[in-house]
C-alpha atoms as a PDB file:
ATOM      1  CA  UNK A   1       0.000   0.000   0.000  1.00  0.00           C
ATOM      2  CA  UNK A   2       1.815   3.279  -1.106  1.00  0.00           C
ATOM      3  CA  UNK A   3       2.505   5.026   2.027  1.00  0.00           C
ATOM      4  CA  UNK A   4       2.584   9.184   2.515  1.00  0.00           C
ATOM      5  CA  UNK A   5       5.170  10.573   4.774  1.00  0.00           C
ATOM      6  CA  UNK A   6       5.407  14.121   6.402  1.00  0.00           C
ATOM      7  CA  UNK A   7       7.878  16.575   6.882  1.00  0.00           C
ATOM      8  CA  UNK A   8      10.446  18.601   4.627  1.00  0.00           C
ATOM      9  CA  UNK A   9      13.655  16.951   2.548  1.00  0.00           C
ATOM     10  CA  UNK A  10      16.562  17.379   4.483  1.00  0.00           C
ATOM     11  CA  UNK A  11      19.109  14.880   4.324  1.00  0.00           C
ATOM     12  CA  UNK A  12      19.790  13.062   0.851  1.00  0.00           C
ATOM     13  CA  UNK A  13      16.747  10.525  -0.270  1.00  0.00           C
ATOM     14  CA  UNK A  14      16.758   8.244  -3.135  1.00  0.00           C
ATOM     15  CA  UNK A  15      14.276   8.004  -5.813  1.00  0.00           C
ATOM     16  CA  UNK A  16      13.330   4.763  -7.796  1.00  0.00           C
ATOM     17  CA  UNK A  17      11.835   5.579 -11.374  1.00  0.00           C
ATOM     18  CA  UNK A  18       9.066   3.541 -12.769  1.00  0.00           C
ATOM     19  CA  UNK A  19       9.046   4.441 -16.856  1.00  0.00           C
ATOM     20  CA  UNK A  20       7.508   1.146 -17.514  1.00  0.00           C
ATOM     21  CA  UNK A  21       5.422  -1.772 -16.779  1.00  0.00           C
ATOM     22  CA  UNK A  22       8.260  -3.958 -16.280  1.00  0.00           C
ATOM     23  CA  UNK A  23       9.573  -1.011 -13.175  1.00  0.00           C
ATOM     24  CA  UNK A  24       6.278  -1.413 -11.917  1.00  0.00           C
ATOM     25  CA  UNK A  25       6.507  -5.067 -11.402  1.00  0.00           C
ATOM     26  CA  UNK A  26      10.113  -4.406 -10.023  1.00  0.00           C
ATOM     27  CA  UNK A  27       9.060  -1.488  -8.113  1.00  0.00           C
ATOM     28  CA  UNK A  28       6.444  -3.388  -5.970  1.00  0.00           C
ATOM     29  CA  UNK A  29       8.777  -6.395  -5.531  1.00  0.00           C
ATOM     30  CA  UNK A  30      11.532  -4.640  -4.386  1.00  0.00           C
ATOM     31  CA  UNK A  31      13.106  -5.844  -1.225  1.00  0.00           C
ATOM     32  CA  UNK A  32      14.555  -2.463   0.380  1.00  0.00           C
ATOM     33  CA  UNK A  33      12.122   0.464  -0.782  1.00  0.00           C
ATOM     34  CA  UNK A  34      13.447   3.476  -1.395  1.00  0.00           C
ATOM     35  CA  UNK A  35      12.354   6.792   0.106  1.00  0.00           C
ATOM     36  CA  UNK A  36       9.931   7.695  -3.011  1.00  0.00           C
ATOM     37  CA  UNK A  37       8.932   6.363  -6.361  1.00  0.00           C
ATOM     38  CA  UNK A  38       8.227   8.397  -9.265  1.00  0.00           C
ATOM     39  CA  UNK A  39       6.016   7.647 -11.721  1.00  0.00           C
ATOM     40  CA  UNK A  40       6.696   8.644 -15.042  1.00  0.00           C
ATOM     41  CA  UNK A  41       3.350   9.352 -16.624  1.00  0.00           C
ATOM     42  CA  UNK A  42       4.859  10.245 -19.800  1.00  0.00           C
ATOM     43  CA  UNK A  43       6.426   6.803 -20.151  1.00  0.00           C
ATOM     44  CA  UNK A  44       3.692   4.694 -18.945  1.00  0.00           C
ATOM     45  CA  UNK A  45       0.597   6.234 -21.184  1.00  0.00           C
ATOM     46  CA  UNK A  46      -1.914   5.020 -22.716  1.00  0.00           C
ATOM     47  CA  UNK A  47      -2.156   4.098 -18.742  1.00  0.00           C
ATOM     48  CA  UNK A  48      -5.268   1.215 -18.225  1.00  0.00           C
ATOM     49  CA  UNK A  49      -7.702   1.540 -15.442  1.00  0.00           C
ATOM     50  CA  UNK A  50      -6.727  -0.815 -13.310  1.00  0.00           C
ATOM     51  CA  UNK A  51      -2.998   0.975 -12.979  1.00  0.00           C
ATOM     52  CA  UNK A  52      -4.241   2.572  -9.604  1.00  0.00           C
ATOM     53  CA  UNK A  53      -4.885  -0.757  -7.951  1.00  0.00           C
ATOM     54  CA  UNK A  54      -0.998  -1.730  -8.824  1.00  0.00           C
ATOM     55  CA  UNK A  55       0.207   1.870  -7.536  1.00  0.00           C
ATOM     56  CA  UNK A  56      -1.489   1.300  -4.256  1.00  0.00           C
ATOM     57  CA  UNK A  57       1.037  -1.652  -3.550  1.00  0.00           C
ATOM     58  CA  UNK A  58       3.703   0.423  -3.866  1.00  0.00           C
ATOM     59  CA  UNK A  59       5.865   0.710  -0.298  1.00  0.00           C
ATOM     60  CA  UNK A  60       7.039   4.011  -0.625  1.00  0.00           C
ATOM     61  CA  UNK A  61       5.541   7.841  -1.604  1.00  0.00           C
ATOM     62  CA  UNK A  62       5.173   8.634  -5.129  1.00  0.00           C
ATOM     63  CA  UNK A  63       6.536  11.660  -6.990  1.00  0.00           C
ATOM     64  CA  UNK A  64       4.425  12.720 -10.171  1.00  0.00           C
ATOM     65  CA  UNK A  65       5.597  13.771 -13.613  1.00  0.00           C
ATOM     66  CA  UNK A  66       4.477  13.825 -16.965  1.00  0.00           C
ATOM     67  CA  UNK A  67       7.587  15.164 -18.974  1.00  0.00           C
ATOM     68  CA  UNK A  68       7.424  17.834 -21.738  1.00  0.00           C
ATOM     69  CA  UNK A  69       8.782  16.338 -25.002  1.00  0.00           C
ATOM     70  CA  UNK A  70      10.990  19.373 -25.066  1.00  0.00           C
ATOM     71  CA  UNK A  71      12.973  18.109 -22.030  1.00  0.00           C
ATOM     72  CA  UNK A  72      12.801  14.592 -22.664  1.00  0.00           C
ATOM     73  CA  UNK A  73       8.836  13.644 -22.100  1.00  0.00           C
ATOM     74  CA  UNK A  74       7.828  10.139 -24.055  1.00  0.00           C
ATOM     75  CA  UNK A  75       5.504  10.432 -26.315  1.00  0.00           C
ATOM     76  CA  UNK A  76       5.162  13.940 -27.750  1.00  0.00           C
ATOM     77  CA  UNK A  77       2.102  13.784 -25.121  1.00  0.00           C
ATOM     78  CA  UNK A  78       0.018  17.785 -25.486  1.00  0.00           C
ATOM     79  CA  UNK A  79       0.033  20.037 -22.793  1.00  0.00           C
ATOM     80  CA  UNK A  80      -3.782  18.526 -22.002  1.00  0.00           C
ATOM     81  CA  UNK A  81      -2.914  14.870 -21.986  1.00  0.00           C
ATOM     82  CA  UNK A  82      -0.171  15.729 -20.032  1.00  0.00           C
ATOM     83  CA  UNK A  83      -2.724  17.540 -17.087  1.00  0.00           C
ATOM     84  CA  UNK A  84      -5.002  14.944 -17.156  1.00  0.00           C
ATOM     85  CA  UNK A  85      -2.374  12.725 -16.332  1.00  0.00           C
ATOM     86  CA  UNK A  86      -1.331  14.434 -13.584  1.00  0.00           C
ATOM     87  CA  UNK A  87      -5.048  15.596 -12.253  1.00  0.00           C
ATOM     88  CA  UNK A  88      -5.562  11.561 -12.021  1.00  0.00           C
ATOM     89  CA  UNK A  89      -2.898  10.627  -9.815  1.00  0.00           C
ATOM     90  CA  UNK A  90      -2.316  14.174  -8.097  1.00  0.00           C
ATOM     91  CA  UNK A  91      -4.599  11.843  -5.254  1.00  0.00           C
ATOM     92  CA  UNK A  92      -2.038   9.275  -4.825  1.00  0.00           C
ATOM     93  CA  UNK A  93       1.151  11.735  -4.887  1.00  0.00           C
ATOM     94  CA  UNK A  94       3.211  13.436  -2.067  1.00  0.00           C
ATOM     95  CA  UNK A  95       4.990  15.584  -4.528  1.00  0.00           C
ATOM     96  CA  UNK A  96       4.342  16.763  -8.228  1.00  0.00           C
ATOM     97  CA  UNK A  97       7.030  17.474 -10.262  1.00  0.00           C
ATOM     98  CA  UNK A  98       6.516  19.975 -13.618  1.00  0.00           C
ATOM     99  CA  UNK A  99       8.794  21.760 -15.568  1.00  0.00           C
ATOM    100  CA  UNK A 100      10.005  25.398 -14.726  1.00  0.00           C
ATOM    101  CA  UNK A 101       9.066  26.247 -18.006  1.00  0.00           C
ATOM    102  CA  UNK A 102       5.465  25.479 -17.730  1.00  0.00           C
ATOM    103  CA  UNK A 103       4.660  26.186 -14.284  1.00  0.00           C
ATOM    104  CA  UNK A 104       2.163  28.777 -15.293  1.00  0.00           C
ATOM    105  CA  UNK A 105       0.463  26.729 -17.929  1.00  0.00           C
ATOM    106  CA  UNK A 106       0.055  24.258 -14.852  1.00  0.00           C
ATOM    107  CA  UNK A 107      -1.096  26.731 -12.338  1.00  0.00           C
ATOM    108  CA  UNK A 108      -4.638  24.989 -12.015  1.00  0.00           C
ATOM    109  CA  UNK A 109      -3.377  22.032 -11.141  1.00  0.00           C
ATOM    110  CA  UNK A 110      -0.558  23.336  -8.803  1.00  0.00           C
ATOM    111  CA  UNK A 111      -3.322  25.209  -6.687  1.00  0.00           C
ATOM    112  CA  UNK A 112      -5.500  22.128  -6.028  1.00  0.00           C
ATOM    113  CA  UNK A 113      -1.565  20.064  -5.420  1.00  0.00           C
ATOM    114  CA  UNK A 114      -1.247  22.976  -2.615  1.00  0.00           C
ATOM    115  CA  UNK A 115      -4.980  22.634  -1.200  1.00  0.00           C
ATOM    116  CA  UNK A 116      -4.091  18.575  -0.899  1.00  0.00           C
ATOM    117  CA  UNK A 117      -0.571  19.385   0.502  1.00  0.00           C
ATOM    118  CA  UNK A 118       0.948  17.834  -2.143  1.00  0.00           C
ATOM    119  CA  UNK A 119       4.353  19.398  -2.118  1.00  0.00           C
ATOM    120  CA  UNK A 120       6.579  20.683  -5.975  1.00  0.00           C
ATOM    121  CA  UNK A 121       9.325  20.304  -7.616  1.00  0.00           C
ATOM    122  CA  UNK A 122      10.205  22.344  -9.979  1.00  0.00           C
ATOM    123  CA  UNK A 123      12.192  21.209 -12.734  1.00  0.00           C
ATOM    124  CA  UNK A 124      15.129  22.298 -15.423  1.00  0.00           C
ATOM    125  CA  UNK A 125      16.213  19.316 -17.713  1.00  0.00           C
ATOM    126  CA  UNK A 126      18.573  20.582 -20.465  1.00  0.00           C
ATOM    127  CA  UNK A 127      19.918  17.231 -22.915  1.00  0.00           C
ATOM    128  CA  UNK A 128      22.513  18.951 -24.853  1.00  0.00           C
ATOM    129  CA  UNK A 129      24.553  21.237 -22.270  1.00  0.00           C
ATOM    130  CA  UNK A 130      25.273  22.329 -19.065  1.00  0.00           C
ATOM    131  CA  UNK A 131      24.521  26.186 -18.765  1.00  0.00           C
ATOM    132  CA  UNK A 132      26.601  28.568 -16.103  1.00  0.00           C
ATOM    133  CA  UNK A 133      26.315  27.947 -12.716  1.00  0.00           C
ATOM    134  CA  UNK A 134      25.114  31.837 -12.944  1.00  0.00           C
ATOM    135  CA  UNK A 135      22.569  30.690 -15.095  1.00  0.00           C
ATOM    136  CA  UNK A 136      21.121  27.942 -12.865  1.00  0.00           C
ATOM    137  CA  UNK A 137      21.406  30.106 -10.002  1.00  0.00           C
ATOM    138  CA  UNK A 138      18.986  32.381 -11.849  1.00  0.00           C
ATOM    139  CA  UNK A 139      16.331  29.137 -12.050  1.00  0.00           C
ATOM    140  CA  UNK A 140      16.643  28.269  -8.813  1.00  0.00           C
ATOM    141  CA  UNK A 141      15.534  31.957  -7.406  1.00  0.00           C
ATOM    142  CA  UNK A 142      12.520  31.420 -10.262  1.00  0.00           C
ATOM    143  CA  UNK A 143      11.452  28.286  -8.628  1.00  0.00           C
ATOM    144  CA  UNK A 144      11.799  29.246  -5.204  1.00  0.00           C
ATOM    145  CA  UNK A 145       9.602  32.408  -6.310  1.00  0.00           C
ATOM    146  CA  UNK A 146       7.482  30.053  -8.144  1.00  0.00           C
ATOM    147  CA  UNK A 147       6.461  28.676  -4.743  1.00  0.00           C
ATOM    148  CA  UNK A 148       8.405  25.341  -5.290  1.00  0.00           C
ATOM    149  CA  UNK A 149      10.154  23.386  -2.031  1.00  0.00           C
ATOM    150  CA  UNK A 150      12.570  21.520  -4.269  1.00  0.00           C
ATOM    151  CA  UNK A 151      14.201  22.730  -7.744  1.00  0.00           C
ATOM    152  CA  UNK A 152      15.341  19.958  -9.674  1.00  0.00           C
ATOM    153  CA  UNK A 153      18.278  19.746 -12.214  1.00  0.00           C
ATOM    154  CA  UNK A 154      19.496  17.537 -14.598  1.00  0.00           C
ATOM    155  CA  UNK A 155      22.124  18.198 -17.683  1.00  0.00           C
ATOM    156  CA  UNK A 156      24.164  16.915 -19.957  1.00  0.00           C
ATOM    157  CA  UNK A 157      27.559  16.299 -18.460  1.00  0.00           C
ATOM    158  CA  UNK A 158      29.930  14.696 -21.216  1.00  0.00           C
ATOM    159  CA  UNK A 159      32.584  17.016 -19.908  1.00  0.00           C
ATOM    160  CA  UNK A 160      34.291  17.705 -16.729  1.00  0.00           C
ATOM    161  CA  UNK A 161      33.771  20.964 -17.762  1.00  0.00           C
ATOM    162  CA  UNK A 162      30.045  20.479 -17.661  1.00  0.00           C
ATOM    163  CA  UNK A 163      29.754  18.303 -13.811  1.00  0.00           C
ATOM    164  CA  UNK A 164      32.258  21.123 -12.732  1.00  0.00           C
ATOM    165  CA  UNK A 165      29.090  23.249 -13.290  1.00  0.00           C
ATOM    166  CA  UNK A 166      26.796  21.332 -11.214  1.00  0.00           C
ATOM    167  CA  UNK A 167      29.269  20.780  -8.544  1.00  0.00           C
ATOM    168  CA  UNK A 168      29.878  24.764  -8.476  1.00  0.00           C
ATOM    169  CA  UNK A 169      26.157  25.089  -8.378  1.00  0.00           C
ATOM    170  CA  UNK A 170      24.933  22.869  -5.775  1.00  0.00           C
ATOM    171  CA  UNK A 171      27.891  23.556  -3.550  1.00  0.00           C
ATOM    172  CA  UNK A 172      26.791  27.490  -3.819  1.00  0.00           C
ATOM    173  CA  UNK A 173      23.749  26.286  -1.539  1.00  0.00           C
ATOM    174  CA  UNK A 174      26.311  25.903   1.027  1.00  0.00           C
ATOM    175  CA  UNK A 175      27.406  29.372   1.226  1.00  0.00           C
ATOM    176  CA  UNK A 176      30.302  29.424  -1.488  1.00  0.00           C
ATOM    177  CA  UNK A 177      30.142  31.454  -4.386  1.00  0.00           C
ATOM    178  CA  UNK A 178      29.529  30.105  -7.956  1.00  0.00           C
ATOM    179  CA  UNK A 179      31.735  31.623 -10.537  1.00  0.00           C
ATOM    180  CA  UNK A 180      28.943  33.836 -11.633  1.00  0.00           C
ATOM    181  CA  UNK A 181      29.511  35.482  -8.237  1.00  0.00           C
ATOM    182  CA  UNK A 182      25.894  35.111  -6.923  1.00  0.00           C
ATOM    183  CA  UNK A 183      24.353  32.973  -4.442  1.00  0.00           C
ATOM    184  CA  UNK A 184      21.915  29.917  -5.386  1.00  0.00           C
ATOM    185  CA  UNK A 185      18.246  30.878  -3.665  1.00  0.00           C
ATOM    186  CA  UNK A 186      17.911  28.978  -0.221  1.00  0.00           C
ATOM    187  CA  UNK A 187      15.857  26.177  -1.487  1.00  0.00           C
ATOM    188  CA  UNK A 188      16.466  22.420  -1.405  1.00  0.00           C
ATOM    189  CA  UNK A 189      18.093  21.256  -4.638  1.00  0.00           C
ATOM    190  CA  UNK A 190      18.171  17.956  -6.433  1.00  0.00           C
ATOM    191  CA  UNK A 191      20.691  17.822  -9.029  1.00  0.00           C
ATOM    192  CA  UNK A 192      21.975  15.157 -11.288  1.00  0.00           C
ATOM    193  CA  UNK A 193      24.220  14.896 -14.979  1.00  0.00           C
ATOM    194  CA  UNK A 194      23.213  13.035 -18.008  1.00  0.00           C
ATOM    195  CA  UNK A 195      25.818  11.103 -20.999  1.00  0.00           C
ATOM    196  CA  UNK A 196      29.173  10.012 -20.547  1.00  0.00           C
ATOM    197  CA  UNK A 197      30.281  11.505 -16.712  1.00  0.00           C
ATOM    198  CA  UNK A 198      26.197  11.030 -15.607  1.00  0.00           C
ATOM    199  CA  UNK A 199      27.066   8.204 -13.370  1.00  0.00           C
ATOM    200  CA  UNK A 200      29.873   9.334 -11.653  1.00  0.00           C
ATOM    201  CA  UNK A 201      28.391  13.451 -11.181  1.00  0.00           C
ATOM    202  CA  UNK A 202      25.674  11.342  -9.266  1.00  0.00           C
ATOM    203  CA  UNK A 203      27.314  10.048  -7.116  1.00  0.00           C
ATOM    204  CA  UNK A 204      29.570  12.708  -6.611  1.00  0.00           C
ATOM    205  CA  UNK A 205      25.771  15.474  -6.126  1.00  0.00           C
ATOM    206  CA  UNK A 206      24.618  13.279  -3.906  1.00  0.00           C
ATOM    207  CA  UNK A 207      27.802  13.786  -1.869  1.00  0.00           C
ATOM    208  CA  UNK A 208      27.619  17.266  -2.181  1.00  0.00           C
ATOM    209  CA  UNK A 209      23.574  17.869  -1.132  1.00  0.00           C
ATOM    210  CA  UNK A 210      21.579  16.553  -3.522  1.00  0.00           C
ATOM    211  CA  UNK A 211      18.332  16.153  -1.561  1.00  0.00           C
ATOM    212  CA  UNK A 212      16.874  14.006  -4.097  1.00  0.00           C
ATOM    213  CA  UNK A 213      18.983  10.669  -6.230  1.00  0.00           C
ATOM    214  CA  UNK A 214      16.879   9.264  -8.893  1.00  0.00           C
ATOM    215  CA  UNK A 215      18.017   5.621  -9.857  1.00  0.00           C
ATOM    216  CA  UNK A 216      16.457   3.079 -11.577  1.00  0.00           C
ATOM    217  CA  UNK A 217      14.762   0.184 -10.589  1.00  0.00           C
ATOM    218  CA  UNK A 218      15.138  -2.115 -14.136  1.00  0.00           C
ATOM    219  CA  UNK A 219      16.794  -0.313 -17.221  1.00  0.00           C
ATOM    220  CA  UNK A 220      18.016   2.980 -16.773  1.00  0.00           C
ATOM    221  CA  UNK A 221      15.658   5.142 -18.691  1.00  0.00           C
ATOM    222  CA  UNK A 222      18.745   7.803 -19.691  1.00  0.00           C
ATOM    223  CA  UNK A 223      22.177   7.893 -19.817  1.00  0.00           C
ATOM    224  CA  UNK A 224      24.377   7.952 -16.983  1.00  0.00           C
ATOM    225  CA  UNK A 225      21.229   6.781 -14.405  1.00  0.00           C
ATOM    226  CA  UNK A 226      22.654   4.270 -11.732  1.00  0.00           C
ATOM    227  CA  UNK A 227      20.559   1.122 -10.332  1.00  0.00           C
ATOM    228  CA  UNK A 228      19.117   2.456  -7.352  1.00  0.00           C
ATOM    229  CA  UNK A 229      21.143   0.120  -5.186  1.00  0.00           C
ATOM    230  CA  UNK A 230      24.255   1.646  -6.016  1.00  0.00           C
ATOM    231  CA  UNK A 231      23.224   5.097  -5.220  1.00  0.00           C
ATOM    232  CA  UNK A 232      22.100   3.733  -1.453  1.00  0.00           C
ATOM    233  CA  UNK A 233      25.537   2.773  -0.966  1.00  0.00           C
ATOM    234  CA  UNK A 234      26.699   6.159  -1.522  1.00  0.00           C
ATOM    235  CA  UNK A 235      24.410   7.533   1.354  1.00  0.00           C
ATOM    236  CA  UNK A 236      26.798   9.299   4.062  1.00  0.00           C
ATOM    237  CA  UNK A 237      26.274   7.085   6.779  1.00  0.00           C
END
């Protein structure tokens, strides 16, 4: 029975992602459950009626998303298909998770999430680069105005270069400086790297703060994304 917990995201949690059928299976079979699942609504539609019964075995909250295509969504699902989605399991979900970029289109839905205490994440997913740590310091202070209690990022990090950027970023919540000499906004920040250096950057985020770790519970669903496992092993003990 999926279980809803209370309280704020302090230290570092892990996240198992369900982006199919088969992670479902996995998900509710798993020995060790994480500290949230999210459901990728994106992934999993057309999703049958009977999905909700399945969900509700689930041993851990659930985080809810339904990706734009033009930051990696499934499906080249509209902007409607996409809130419906997310209206049917906002129920079932401790946090909902929508891009920065569409926060306003969303606004309905992220007024009745806030009348059913369901908590947001607001997200930045860039697949081709890593912008400025100035850059994503700039997001951040949108989210946090944006009402959100976690901004979420995830980039492409083929580079040292590029996790150098994330590492500059998310250590900026700690009172250092980014090289853009500003300050990230005080909000919680969950921060991960995609392609060739994606595995290692998240190991090395969650070291430095990441409040949330998404791993996978089958097949990684993008580059770089580490078995779940693996990441709880990297939990500062």
């Amino acid at each position: 029975m999926t279980t809803r917990r209370t309280g704020k995201v302090g230290r570092p949690r892990l996240v198992a992602v369900i982006s199919s059928w088969a992670d479902l299976q996995a998900a509710i079979a798993i020995r060790q459950p994480p500290d949230f699942f999210e459901l990728r609504l994106d992934s999993l539609s057309p999703i049958p009626r009977h999905a909700e019964t399945k969900i509700s075995r689930l041993r851990a909250p659930l985080i809810i998303t339904a990706r734009d295509p033009r930051e990696g969504g499934l499906g080249n699902l509209s902007i409607e298909t996409r809130r419906a989605l997310l209206l049917r399991f906002l129920p079932h979900a401790e946090y909902i998770d929508v891009e920065l970029r569409t926060a306003r289109q969303f606004k309905s839905i992220l007024a009745q999430a806030q009348k059913r205490k369901v908590r947001l994440i607001l997200s930045y997913h860039n697949l081709k680069a890593t912008p400025s740590s100035r850059s994503l310091c700039a997001k951040a202070k949108l989210a946090k105005d944006a009402g959100a209690d976690i901004f979420k990022v995830a980039t492409r990090t083929h580079t040292p270069a590029a996790l150098a950027k994330l590492i500059d970023f998310i250590t900026s919540g700690s009172g250092k400086r980014p090289s853009g000499s500003e300050r990230v906004a005080r909000i919680p920040l969950a921060v991960m790297g995609i392609g060739k250096l994606g595995a290692i950057s998240r190991l090395l985020l969650l070291r430095c703060g990441s409040v949330l770790n998404y791993g996978s519970v089958g097949q990684p669903n993008v580059e770089g994304q580490l078995p779940v496992e693996v990441l709880r092993s990297a939990l500062p003990r």
